[in-house]
C-alpha atoms as a PDB file:
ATOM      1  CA  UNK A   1      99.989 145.879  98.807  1.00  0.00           C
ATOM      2  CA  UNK A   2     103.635 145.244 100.707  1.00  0.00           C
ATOM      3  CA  UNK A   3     105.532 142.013  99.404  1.00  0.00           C
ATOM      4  CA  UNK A   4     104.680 140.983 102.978  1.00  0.00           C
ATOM      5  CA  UNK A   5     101.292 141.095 102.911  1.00  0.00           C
ATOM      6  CA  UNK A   6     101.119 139.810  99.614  1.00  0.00           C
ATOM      7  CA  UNK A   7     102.555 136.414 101.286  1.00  0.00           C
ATOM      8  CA  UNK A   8     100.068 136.530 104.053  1.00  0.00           C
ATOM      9  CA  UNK A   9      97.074 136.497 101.838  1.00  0.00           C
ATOM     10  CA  UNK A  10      98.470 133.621  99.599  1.00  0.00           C
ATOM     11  CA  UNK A  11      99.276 131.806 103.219  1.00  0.00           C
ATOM     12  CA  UNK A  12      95.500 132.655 103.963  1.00  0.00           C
ATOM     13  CA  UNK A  13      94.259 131.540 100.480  1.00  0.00           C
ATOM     14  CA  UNK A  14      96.385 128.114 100.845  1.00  0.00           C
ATOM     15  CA  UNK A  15      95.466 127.725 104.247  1.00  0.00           C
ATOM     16  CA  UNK A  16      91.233 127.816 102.760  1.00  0.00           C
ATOM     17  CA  UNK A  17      92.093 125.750  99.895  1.00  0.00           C
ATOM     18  CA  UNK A  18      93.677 123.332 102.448  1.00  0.00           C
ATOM     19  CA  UNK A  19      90.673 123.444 104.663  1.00  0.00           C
ATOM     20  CA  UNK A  20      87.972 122.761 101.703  1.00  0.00           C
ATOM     21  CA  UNK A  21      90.128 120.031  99.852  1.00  0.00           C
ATOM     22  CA  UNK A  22      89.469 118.154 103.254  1.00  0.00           C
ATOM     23  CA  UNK A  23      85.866 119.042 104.109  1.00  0.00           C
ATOM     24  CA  UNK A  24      85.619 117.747 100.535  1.00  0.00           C
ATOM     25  CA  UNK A  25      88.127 114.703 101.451  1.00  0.00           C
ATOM     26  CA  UNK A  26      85.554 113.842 104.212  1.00  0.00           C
ATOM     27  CA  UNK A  27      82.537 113.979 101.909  1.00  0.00           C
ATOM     28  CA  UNK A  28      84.230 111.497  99.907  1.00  0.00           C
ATOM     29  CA  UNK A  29      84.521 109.600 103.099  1.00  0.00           C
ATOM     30  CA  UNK A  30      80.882 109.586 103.616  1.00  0.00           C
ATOM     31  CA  UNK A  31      79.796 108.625 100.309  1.00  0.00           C
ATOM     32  CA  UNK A  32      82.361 105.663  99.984  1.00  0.00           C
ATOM     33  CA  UNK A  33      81.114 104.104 103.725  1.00  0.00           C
ATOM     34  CA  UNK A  34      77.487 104.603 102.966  1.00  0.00           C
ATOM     35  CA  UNK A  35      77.968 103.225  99.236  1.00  0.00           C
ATOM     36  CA  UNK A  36      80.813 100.027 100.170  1.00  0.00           C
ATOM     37  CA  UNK A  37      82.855 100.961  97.414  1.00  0.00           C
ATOM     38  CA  UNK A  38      85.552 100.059  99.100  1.00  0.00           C
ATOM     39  CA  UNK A  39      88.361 100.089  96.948  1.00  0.00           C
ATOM     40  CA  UNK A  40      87.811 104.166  96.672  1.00  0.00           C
ATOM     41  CA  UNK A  41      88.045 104.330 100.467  1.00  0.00           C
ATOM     42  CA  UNK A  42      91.530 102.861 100.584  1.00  0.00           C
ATOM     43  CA  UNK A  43      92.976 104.403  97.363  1.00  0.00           C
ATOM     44  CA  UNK A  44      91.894 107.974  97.617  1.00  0.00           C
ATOM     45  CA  UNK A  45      90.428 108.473 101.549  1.00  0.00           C
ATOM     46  CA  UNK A  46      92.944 107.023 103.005  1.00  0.00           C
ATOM     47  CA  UNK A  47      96.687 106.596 103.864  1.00  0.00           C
ATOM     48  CA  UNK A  48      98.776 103.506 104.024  1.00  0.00           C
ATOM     49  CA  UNK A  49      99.558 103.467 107.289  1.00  0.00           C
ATOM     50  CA  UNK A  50      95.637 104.593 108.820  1.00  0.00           C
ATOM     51  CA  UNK A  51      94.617 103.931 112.066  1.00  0.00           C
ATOM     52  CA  UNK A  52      91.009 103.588 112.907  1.00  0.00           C
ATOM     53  CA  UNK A  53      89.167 103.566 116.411  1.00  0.00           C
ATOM     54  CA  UNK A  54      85.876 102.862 116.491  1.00  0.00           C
ATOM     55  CA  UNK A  55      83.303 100.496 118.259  1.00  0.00           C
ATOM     56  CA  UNK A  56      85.274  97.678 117.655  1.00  0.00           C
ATOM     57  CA  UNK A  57      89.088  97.100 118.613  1.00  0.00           C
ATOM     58  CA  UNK A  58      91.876  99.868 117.091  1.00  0.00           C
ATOM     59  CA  UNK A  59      93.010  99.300 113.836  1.00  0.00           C
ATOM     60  CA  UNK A  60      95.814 100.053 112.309  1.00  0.00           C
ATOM     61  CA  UNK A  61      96.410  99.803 108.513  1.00  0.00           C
ATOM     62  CA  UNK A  62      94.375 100.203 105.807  1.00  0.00           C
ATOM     63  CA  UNK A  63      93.940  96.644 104.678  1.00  0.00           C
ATOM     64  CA  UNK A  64      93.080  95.641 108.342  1.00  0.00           C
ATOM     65  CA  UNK A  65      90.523  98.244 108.514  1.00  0.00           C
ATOM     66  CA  UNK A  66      88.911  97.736 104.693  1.00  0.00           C
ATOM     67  CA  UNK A  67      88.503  94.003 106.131  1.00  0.00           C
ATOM     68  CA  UNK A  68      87.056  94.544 109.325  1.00  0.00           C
ATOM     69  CA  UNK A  69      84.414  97.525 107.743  1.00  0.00           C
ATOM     70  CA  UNK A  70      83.837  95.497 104.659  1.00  0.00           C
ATOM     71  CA  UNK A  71      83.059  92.249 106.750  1.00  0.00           C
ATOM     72  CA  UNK A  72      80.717  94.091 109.178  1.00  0.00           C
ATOM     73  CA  UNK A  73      78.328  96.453 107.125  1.00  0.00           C
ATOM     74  CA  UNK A  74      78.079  93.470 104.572  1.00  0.00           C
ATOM     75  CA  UNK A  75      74.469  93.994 103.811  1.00  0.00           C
ATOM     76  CA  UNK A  76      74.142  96.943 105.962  1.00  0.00           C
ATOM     77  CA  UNK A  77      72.069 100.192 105.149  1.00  0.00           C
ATOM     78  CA  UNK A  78      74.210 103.252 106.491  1.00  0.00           C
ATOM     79  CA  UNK A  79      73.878 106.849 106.698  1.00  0.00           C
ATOM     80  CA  UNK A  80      76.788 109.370 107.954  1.00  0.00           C
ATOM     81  CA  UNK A  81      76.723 112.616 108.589  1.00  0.00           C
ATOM     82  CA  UNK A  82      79.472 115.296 109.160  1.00  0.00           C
ATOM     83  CA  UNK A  83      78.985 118.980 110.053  1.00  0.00           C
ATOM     84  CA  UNK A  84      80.153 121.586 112.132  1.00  0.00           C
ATOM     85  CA  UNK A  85      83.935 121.300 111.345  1.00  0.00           C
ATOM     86  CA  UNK A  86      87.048 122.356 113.231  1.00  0.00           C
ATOM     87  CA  UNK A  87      90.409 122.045 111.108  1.00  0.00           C
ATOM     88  CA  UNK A  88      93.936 123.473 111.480  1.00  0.00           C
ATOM     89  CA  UNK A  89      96.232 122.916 109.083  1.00  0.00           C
ATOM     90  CA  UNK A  90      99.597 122.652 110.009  1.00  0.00           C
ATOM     91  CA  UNK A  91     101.711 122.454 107.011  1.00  0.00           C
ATOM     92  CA  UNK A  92     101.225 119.434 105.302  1.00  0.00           C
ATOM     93  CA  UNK A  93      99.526 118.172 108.211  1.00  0.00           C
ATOM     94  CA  UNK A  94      96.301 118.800 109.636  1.00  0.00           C
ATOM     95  CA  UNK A  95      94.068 117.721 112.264  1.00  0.00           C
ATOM     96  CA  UNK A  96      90.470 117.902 112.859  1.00  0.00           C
ATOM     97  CA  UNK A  97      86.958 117.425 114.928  1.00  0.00           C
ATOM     98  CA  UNK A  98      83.858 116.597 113.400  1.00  0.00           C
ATOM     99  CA  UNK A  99      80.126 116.681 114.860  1.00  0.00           C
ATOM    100  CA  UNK A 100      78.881 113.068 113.728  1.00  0.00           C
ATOM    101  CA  UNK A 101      75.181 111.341 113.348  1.00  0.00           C
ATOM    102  CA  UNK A 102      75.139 107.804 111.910  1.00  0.00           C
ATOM    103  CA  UNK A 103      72.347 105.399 111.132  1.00  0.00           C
ATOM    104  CA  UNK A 104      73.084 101.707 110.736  1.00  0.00           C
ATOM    105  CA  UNK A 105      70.980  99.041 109.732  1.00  0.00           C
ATOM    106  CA  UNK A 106      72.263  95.547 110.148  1.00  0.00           C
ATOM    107  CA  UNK A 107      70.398  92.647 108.958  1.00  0.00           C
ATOM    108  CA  UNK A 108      70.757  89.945 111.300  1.00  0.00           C
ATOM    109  CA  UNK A 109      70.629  86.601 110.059  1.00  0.00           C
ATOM    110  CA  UNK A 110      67.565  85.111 111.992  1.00  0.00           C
ATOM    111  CA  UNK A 111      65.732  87.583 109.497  1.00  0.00           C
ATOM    112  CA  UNK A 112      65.290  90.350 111.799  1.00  0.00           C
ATOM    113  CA  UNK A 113      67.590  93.749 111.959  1.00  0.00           C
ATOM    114  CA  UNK A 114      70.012  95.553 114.058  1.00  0.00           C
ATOM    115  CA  UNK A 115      69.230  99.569 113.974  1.00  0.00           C
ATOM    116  CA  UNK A 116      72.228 101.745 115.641  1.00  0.00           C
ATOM    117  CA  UNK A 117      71.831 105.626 115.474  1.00  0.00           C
ATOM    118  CA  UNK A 118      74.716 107.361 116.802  1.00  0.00           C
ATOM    119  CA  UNK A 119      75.742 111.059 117.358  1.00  0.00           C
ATOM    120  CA  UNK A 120      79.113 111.809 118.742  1.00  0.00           C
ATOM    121  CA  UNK A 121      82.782 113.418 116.576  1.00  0.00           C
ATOM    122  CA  UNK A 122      85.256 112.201 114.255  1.00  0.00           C
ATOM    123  CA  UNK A 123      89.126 112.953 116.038  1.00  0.00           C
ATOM    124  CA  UNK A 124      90.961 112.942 113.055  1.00  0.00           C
ATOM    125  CA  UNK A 125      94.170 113.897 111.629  1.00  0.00           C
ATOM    126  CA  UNK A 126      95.405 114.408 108.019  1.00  0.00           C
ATOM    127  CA  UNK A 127      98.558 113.726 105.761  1.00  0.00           C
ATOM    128  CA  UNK A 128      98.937 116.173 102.706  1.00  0.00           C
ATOM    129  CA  UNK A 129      99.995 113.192 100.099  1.00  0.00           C
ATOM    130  CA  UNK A 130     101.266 113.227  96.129  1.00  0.00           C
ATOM    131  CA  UNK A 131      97.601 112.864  95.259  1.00  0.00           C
ATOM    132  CA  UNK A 132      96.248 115.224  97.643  1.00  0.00           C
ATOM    133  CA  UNK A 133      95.015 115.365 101.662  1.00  0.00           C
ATOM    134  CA  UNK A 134      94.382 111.864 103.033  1.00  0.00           C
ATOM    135  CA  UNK A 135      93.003 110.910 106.478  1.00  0.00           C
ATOM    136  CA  UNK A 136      95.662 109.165 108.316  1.00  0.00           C
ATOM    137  CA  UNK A 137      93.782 108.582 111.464  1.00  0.00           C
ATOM    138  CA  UNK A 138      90.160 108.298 112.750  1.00  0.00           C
ATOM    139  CA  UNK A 139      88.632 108.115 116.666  1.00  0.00           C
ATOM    140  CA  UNK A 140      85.044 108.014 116.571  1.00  0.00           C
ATOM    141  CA  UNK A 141      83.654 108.908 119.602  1.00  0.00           C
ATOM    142  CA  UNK A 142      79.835 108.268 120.194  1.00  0.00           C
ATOM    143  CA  UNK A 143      78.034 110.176 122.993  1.00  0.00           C
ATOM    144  CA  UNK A 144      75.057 108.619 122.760  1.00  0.00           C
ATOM    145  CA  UNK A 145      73.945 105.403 120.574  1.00  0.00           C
ATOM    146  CA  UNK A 146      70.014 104.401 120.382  1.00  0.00           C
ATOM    147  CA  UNK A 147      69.169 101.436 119.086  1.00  0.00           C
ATOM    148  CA  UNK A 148      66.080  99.234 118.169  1.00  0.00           C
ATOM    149  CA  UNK A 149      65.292  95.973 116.848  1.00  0.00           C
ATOM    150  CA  UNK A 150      66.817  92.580 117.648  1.00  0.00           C
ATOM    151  CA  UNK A 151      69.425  91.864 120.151  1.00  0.00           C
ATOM    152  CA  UNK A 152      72.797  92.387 118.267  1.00  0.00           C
ATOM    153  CA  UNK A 153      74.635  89.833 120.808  1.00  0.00           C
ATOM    154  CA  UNK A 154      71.805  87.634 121.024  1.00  0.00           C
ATOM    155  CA  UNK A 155      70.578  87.160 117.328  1.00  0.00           C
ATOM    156  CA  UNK A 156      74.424  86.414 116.252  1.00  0.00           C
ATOM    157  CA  UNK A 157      74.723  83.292 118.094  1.00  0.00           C
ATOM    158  CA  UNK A 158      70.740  82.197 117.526  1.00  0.00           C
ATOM    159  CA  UNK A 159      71.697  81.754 114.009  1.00  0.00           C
END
């Protein structure tokens, strides 16, 4: 094997390594949401400076967003789901697009519950940090949101 191929396959090998450590990154992402452990989220998900676009208004920061996610899935039942993957790593950058399906229960407090399923993509890009990938930046995009139950609007100012 030339010296030159030799650094293509290590390129290659870095580039998969890359490419797992943030499918793996995201998993992380998934489990910290659906569990509220919070604190994980912002130390080892992600960065300083991440911006988040949702439902709600953009966020920027990660003490901004911690508060606003924190504050409204208080008491919530979630389950997210990632698949399907596109990433490209660009040095110790990356960005990437993720298929989506969430499930959200909110309890309302008139007693009844809020029930959101949503299917859609993560936009995302990625920061290669001292402790390892990080998500610097997250559009979620819903194409299509059922819900059930109570009146979200409605049951918050009933109560």
């Amino acid at each position: 094997m030339s010296d030159d191929e030799l650094r293509q396959l290590k390129a290659q090998v870095q580039r998969l390594n890359d490419i797992e450590d943030i499918k793996q990154l995201k998993a992380l992402y998934f489990e910290c949401a659906d569990g509220q452990d919070w604190e994980r989220y912002g130390n080892e998900v992600i960065t300083e400076d991440f911006y988040f676009d949702s439902d709600a208004e953009p966020l920027q920061g990660r003490d901004a967003v911690i508060e606003m996610v924190s504050t409204s899935l208080k008491g919530a039942t979630t389950v997210h789901h990632g698949h399907t993957p596109r990433i490209e790593i660009d040095g110790d950058t990356a960005i990437g697009t993720w298929h989506m399906a969430d499930y959200v229960t909110i309890p309302l407090p008139n007693g009844e519950a809020y029930v959101i399923r949503g299917y859609g993509y993560y936009h995302e890009t990625y920061r290669r940090t001292p402790d390892g990938w990080r998500i610097s930046s997250s559009r979620m995009q819903r194409i299509r949101v059922d819900s059930e139950g109570a009146d979200f609007a409605m049951a918050d100012t009933e109560s």
